[in-house]
C-alpha atoms as a PDB file:
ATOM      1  CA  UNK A   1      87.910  32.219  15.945  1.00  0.00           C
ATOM      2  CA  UNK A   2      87.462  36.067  16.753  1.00  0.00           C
ATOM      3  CA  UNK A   3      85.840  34.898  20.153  1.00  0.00           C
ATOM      4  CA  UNK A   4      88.722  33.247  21.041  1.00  0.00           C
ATOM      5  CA  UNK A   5      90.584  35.678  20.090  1.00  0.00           C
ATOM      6  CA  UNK A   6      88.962  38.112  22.676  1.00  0.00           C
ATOM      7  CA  UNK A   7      88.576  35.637  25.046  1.00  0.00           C
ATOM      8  CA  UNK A   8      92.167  34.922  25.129  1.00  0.00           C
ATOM      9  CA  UNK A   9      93.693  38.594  24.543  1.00  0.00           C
ATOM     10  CA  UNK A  10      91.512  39.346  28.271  1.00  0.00           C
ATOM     11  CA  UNK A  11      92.350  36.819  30.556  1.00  0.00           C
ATOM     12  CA  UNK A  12      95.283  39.157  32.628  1.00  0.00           C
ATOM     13  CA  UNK A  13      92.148  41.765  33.524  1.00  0.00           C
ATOM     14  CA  UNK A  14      90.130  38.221  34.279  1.00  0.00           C
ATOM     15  CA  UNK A  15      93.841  38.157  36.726  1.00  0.00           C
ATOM     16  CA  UNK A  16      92.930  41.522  37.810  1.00  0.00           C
ATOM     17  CA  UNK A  17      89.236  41.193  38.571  1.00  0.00           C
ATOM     18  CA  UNK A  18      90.640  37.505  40.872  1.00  0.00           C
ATOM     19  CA  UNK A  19      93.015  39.584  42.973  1.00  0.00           C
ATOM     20  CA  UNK A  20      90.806  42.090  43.210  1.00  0.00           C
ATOM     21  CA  UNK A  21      87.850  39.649  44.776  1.00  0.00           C
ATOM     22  CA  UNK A  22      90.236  38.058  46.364  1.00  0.00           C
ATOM     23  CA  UNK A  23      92.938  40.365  48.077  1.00  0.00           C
ATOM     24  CA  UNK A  24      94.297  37.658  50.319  1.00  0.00           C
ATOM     25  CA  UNK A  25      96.251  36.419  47.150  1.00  0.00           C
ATOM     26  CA  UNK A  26      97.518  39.724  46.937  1.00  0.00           C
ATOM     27  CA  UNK A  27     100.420  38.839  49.358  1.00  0.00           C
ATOM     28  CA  UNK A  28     101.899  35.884  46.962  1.00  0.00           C
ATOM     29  CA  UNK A  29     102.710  39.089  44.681  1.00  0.00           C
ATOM     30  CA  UNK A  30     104.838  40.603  46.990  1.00  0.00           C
ATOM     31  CA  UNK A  31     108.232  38.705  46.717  1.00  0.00           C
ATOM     32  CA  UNK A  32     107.752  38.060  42.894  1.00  0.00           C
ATOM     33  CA  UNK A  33     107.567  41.680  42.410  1.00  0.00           C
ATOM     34  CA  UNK A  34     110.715  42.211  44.684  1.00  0.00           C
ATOM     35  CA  UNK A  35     112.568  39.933  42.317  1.00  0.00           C
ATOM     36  CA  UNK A  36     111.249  41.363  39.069  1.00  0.00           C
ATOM     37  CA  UNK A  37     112.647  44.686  40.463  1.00  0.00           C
ATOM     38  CA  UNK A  38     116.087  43.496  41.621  1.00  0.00           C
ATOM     39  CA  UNK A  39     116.614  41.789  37.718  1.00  0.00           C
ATOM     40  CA  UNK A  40     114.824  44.943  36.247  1.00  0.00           C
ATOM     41  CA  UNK A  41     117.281  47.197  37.426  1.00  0.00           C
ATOM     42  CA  UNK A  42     119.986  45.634  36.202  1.00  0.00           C
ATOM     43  CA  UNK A  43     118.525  44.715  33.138  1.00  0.00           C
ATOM     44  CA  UNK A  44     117.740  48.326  32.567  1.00  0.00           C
ATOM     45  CA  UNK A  45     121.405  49.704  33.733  1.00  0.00           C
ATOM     46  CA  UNK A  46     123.222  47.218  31.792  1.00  0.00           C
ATOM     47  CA  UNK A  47     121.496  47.056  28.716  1.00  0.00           C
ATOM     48  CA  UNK A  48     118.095  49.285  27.978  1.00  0.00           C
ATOM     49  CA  UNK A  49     120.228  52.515  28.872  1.00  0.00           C
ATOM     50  CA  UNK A  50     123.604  51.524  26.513  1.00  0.00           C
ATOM     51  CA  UNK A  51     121.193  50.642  24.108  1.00  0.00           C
ATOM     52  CA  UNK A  52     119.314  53.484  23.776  1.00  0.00           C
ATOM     53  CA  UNK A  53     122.909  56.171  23.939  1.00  0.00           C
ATOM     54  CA  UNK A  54     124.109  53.462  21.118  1.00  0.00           C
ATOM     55  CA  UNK A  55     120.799  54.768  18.498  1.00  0.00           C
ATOM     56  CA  UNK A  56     121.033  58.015  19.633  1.00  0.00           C
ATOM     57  CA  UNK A  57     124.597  58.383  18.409  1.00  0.00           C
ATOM     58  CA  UNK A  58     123.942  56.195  14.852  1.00  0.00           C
ATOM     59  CA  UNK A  59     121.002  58.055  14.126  1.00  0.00           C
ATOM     60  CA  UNK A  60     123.274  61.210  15.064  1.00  0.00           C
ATOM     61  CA  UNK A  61     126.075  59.432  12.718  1.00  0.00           C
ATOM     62  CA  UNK A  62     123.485  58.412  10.044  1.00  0.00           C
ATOM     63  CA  UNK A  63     122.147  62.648  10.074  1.00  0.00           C
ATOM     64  CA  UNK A  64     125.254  63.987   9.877  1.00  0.00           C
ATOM     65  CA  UNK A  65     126.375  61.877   6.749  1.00  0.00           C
ATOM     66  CA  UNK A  66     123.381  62.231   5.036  1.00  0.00           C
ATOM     67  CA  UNK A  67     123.165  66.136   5.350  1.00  0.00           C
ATOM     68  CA  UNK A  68     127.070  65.986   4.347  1.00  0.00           C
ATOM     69  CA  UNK A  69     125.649  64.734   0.826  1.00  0.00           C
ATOM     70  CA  UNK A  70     122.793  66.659   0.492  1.00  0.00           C
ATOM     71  CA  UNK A  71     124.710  69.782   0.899  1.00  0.00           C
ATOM     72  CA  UNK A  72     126.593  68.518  -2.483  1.00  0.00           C
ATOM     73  CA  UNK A  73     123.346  68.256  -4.475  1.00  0.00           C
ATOM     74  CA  UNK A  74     121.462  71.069  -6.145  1.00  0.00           C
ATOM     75  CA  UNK A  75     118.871  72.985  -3.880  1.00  0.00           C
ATOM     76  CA  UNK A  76     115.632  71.824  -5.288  1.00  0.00           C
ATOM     77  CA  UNK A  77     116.954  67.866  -3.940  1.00  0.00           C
ATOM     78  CA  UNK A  78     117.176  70.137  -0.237  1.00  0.00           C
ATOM     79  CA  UNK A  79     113.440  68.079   0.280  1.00  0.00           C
ATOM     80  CA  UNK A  80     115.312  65.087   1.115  1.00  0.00           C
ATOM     81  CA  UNK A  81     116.621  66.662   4.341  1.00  0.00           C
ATOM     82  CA  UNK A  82     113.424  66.752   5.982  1.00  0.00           C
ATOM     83  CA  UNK A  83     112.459  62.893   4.428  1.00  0.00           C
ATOM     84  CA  UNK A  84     115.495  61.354   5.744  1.00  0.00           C
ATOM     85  CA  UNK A  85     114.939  63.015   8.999  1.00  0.00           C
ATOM     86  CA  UNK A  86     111.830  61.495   9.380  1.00  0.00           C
ATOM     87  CA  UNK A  87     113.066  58.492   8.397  1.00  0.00           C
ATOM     88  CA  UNK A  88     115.601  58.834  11.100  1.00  0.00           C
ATOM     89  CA  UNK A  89     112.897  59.351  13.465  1.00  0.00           C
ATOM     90  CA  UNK A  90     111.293  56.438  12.323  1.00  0.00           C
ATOM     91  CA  UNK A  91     114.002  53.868  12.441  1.00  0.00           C
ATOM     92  CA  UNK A  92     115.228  54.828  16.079  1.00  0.00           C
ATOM     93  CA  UNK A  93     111.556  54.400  17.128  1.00  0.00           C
ATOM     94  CA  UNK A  94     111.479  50.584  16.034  1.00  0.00           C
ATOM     95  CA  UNK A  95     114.993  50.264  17.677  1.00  0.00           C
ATOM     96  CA  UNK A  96     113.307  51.738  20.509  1.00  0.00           C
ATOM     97  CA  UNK A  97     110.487  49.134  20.592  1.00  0.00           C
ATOM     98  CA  UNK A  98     113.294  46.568  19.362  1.00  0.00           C
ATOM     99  CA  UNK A  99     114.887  47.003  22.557  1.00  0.00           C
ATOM    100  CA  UNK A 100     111.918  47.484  25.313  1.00  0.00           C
ATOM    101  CA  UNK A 101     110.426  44.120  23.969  1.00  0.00           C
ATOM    102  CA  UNK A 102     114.242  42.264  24.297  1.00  0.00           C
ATOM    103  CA  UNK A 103     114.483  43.671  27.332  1.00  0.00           C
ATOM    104  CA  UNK A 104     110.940  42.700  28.639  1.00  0.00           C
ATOM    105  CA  UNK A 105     111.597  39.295  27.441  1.00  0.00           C
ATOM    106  CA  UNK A 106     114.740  39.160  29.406  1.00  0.00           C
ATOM    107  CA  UNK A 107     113.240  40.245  31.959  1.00  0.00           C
ATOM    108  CA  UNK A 108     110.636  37.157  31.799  1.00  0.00           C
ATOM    109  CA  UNK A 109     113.160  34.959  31.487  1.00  0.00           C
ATOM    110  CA  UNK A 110     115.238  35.438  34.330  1.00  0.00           C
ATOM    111  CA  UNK A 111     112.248  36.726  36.171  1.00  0.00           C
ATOM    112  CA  UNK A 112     110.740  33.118  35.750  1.00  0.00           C
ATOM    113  CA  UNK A 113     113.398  30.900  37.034  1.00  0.00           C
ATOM    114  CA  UNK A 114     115.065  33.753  39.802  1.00  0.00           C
ATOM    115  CA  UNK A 115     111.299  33.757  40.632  1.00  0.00           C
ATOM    116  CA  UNK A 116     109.750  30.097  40.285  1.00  0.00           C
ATOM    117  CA  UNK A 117     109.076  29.016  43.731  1.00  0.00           C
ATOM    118  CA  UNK A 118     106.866  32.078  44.279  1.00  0.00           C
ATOM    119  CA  UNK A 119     105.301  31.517  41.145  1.00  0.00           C
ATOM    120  CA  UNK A 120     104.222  28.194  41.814  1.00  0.00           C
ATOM    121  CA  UNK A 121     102.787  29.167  45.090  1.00  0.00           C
ATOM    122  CA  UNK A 122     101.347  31.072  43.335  1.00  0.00           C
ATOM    123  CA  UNK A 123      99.616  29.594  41.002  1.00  0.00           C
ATOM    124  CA  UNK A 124      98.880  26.367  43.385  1.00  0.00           C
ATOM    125  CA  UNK A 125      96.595  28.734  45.222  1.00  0.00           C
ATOM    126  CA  UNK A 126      95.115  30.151  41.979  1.00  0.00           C
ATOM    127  CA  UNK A 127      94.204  26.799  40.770  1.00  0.00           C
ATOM    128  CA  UNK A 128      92.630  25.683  43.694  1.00  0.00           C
ATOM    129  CA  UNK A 129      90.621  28.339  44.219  1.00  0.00           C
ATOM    130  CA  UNK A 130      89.952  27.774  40.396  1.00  0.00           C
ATOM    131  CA  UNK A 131      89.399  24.036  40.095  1.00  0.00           C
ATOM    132  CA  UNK A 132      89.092  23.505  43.935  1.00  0.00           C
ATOM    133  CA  UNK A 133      91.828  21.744  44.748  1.00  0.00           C
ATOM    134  CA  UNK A 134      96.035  21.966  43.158  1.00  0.00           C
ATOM    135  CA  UNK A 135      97.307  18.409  41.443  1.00  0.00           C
ATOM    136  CA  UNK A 136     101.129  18.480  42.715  1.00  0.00           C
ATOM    137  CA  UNK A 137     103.397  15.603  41.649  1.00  0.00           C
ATOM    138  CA  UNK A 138     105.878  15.395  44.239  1.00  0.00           C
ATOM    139  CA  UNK A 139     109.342  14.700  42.918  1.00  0.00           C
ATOM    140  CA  UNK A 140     112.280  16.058  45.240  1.00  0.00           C
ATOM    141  CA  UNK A 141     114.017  19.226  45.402  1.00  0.00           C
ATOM    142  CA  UNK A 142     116.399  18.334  43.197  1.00  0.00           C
ATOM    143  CA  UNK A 143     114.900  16.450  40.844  1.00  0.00           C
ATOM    144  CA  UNK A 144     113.008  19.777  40.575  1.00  0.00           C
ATOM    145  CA  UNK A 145     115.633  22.002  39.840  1.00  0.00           C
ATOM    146  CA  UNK A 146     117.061  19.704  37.347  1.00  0.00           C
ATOM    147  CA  UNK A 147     113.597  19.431  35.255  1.00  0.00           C
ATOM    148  CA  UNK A 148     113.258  23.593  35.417  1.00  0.00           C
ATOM    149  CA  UNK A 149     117.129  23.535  34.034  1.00  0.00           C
ATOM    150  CA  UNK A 150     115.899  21.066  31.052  1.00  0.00           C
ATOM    151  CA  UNK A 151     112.956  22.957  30.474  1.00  0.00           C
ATOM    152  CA  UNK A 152     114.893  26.585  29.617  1.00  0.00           C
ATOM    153  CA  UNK A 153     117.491  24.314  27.957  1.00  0.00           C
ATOM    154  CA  UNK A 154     114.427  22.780  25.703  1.00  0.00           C
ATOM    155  CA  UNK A 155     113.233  26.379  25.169  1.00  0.00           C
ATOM    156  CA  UNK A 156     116.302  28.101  23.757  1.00  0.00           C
ATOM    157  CA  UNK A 157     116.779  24.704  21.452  1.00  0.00           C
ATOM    158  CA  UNK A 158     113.059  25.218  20.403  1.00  0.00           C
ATOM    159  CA  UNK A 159     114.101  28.610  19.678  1.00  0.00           C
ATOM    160  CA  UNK A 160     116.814  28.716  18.204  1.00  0.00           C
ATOM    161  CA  UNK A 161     115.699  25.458  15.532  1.00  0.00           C
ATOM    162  CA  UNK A 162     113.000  27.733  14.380  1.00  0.00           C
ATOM    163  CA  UNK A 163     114.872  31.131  14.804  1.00  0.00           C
ATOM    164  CA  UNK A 164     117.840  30.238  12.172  1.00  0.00           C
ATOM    165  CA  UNK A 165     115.252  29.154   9.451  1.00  0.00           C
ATOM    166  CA  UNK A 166     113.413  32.038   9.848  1.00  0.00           C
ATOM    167  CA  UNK A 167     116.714  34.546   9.628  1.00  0.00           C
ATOM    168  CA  UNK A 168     117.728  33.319   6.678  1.00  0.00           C
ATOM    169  CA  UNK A 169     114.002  33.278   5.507  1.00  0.00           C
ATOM    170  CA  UNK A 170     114.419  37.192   6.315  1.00  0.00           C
ATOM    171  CA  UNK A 171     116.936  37.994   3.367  1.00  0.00           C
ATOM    172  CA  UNK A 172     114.466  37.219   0.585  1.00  0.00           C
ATOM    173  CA  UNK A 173     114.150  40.587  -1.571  1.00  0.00           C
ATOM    174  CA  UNK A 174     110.906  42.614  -0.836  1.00  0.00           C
ATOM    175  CA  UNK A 175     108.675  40.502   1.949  1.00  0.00           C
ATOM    176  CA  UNK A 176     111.600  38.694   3.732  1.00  0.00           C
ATOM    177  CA  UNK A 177     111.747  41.219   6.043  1.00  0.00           C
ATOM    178  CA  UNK A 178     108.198  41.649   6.787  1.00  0.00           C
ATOM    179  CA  UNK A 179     107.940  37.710   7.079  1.00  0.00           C
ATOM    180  CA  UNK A 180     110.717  37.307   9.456  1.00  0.00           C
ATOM    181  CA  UNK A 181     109.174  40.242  11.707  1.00  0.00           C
ATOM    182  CA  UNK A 182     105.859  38.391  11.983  1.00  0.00           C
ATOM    183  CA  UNK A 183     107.445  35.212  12.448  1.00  0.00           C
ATOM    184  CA  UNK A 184     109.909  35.987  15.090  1.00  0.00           C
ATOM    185  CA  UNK A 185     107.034  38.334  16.985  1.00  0.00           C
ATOM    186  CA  UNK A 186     105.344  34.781  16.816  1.00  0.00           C
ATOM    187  CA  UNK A 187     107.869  32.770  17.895  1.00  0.00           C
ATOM    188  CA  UNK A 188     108.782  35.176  21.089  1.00  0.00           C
ATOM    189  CA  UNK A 189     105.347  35.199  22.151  1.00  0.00           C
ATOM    190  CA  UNK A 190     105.344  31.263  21.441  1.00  0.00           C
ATOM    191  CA  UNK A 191     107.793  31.400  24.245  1.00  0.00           C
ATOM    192  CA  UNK A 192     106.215  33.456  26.452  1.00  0.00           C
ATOM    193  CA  UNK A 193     103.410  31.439  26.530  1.00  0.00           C
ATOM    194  CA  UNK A 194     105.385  28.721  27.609  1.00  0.00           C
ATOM    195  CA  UNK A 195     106.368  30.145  30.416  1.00  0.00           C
ATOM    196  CA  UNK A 196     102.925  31.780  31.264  1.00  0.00           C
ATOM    197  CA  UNK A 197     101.400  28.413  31.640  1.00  0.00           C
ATOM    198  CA  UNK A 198     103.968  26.219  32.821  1.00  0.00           C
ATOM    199  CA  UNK A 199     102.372  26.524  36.664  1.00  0.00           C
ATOM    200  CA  UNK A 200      99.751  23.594  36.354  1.00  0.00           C
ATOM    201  CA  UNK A 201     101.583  21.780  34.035  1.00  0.00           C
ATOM    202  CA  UNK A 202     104.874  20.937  35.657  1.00  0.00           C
ATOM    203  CA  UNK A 203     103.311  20.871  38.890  1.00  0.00           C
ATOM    204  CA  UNK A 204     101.946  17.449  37.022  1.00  0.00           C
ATOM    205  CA  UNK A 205     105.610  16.646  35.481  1.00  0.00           C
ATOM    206  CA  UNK A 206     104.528  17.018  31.760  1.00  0.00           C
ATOM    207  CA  UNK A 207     107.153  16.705  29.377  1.00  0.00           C
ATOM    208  CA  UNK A 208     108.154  19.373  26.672  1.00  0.00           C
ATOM    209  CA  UNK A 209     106.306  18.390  23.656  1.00  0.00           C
ATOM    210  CA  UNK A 210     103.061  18.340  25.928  1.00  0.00           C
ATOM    211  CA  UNK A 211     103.455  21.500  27.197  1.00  0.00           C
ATOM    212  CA  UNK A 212     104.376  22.868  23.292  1.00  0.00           C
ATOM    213  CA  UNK A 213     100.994  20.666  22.247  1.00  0.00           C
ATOM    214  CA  UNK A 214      98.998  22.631  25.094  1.00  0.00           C
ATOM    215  CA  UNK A 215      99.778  25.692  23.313  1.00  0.00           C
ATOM    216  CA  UNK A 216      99.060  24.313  20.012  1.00  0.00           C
ATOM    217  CA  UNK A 217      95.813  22.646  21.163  1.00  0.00           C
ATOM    218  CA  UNK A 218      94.072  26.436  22.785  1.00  0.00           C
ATOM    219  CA  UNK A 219      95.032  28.435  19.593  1.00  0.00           C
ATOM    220  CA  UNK A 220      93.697  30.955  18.635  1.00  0.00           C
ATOM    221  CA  UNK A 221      93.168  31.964  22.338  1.00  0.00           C
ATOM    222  CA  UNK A 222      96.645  31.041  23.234  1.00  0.00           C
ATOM    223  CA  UNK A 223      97.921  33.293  20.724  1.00  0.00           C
ATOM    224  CA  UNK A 224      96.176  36.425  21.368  1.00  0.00           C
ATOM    225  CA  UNK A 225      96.765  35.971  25.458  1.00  0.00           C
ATOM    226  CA  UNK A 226     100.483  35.600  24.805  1.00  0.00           C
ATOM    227  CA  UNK A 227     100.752  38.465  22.665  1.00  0.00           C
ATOM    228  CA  UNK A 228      98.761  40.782  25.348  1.00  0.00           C
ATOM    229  CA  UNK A 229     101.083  39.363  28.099  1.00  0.00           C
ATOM    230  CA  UNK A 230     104.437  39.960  25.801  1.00  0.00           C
ATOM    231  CA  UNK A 231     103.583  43.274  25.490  1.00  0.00           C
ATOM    232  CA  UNK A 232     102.433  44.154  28.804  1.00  0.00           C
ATOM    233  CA  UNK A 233     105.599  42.650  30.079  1.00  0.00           C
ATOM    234  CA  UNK A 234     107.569  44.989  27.783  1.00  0.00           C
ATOM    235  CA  UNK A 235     106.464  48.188  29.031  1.00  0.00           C
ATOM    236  CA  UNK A 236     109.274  49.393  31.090  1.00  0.00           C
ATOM    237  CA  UNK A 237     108.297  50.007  35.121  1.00  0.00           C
ATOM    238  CA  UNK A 238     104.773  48.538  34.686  1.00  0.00           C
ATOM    239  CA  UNK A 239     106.526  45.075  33.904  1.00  0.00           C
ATOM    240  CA  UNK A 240     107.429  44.592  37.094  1.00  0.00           C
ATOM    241  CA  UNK A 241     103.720  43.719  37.970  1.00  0.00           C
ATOM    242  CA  UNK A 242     102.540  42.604  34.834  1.00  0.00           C
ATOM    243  CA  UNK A 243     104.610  39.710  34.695  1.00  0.00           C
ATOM    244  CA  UNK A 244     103.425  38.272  37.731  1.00  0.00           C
ATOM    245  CA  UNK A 245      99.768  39.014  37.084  1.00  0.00           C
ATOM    246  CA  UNK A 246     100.510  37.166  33.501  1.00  0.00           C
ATOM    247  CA  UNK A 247     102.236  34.134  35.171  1.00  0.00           C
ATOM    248  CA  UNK A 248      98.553  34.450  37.129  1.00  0.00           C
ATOM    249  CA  UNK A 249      96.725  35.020  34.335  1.00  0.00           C
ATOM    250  CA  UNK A 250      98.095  31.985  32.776  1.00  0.00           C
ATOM    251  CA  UNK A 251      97.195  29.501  35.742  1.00  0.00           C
ATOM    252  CA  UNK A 252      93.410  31.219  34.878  1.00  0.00           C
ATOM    253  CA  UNK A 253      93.438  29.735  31.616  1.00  0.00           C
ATOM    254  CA  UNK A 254      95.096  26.715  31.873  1.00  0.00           C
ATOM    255  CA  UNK A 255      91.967  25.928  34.506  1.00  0.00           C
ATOM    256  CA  UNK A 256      89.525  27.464  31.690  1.00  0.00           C
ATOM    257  CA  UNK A 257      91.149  26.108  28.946  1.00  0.00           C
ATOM    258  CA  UNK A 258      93.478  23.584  28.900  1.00  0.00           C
ATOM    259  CA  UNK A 259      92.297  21.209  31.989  1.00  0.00           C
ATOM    260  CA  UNK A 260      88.716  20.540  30.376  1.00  0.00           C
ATOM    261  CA  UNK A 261      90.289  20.005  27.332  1.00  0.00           C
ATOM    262  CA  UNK A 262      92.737  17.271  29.023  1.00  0.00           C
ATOM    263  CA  UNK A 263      89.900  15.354  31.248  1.00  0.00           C
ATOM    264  CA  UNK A 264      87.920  15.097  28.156  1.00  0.00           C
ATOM    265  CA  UNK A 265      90.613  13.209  26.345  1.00  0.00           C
ATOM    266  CA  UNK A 266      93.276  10.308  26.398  1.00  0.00           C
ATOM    267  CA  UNK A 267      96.602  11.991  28.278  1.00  0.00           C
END
C-alpha cells in the first residue's frame, strides 16, 4: 500500500523527467499553457483578489469586536487579546488555502474543456510514445463535443450526490467538521483525477462509471497522484504549467497503470 502510495504521489516528476528526454513534446505545452493563462487571469481578477479583500476586512471586523469586549473585562483576562489574534491569524490562513485550492480547481475545470483538443494531442503523443501506438475511436466532431458536455454534466451530478451527504454529515458536534474536511478534500481530488486521466480513456469512448471504476480499481496510487496534482494545480502562477504536466502525468499512468490492468481482464 505505501509503495503505491509513492509510486502514485511521483508520477508528474515521472512527466517531468518525459519532457525533459523528450523536448520535442515540449511544443504540445505551448497553447495549453496560453489558455491556462487567459482563464487564470480572470479567475484571479474576478475572484482570488475579492476574496482575499473580503477576509481581510472580517478578520479586521472580527478584531475590532473582540478587542471592543475585552476592553470591558478585568485586566488579568487582557491574555485573550493576543489568543484571539492568533486565532485570527489562523482562520484567515485556512480561508487563504480555502480559496487558492477553489480557485485552482476552477481553474482545472475550465482549463480542461477551454483546453481539450490540446490536451488530447497531447496525450495521443504521450501514449504512443508510451505504449507505442494511440487507440482513437473515431466518432465525429460533434458527437465529440456532446460526450465532453455529458461528461462535466456527470461530474458535477457525481459531485454534488456525494457533496450534500457529506455537508450535512459536517454539522455533527465535535468530528463533523473534521470528517467533512477529509471527505470533501477526497471528493475534489476524486474529481481531479477524473479529469487527469480522461486522455486514453475517452479517446476509447468509455462511459462514466468506467472511467469512476478506473479510479477505484488503481487506489491507493490513484489517490496519492490526485492529491499531488490538486495541490500543485492550486499554487497560484505555477498552476499554469502544472496542470498541463498533470493532464501529462495522467496519460503516464493510465499506460502504467490502468491499460495492463484492462488487457489482463474482461472490458
Amino acid at each position: 500500500m505505501v509503495r503505491g502510495l509513492v509510486s502514485g504521489a511521483i508520477y508528474p516528476f515521472r512527466a517531468i523527467a518525459v519532457f525533459w528526454q523528450t523536448p520535442k513534446l515540449l511544443a504540445y505545452l505551448i497553447l495549453p499553457i496560453l489558455v491556462n493563462l487567459i482563464i487564470g487571469v480572470v479567475l484571479y481578477l474576478s475572484l482570488l483578489l475579492p476574496g482575499l479583500r473580503g477576509v481581510e476586512r472580517l478578520t479586521l471586523q472580527v478584531t475590532q469586536g473582540v478587542n471592543n469586549a475585552i476592553a470591558t473585562l478585568p485586566p488579568w483576562l487582557g491574555l485573550l487579546d493576543n489568543l484571539i489574534l492568533a486565532l485570527g491569524y489562523v482562520f484567515q490562513g485556512l480561508i487563504l488555502i480555502l480559496l487558492l485550492l477553489i480557485t485552482g480547481f476552477l481553474l482545472l475545470q475550465f482549463g480542461s474543456i477551454l483546453g481539450s483538443p490540446w490536451y488530447g494531442l497531447l496525450s495521443e503523443k504521450l501514449e504512443e510514445q508510451r505504449l507505442g501506438q494511440a487507440t482513437t475511436i473515431d466518432i465525429g466532431i460533434i458527437r465529440d463535443i456532446w460526450r465532453a458536455l455529458l461528461f462535466e454534466l456527470k461530474k458535477l451530478v457525481f459531485w454534488l450526490g456525494l457533496a450534500i451527504p457529506l455537508l450535512i454529515l459536517g454539522f455533527i458536534p465535535g468530528v463533523g467538521p473534521l470528517f467533512l474536511t477529509i471527505c470533501w478534500v477526497s471528493l475534489t481530488a476524486f474529481i481531479a483525477c477524473l479529469d487527469f486521466l480522461d486522455g486514453p480513456s475517452e479517446r476509447r469512448r468509455f462511459p462514466f462509471r468506467k472511467k469512476v471504476k478506473i479510479v477505484l480499481m488503481t487506489l491507493p496510487a490513484s489517490a496519492s497522484f490526485s492529491l499531488v496534482c490538486w495541490v500543485l494545480c492550486s499554487v497560484p502562477l505555477l498552476n499554469l504549467l502544472t496542470i498541463p504536466l498533470c493532464v501529462s502525468a495522467g496519460t503516464l499512468f493510465w499506460c502504467d497503470r490502468v491499460y495492463p490492468k484492462l488487457t489482463s481482464s474482461p472490458a
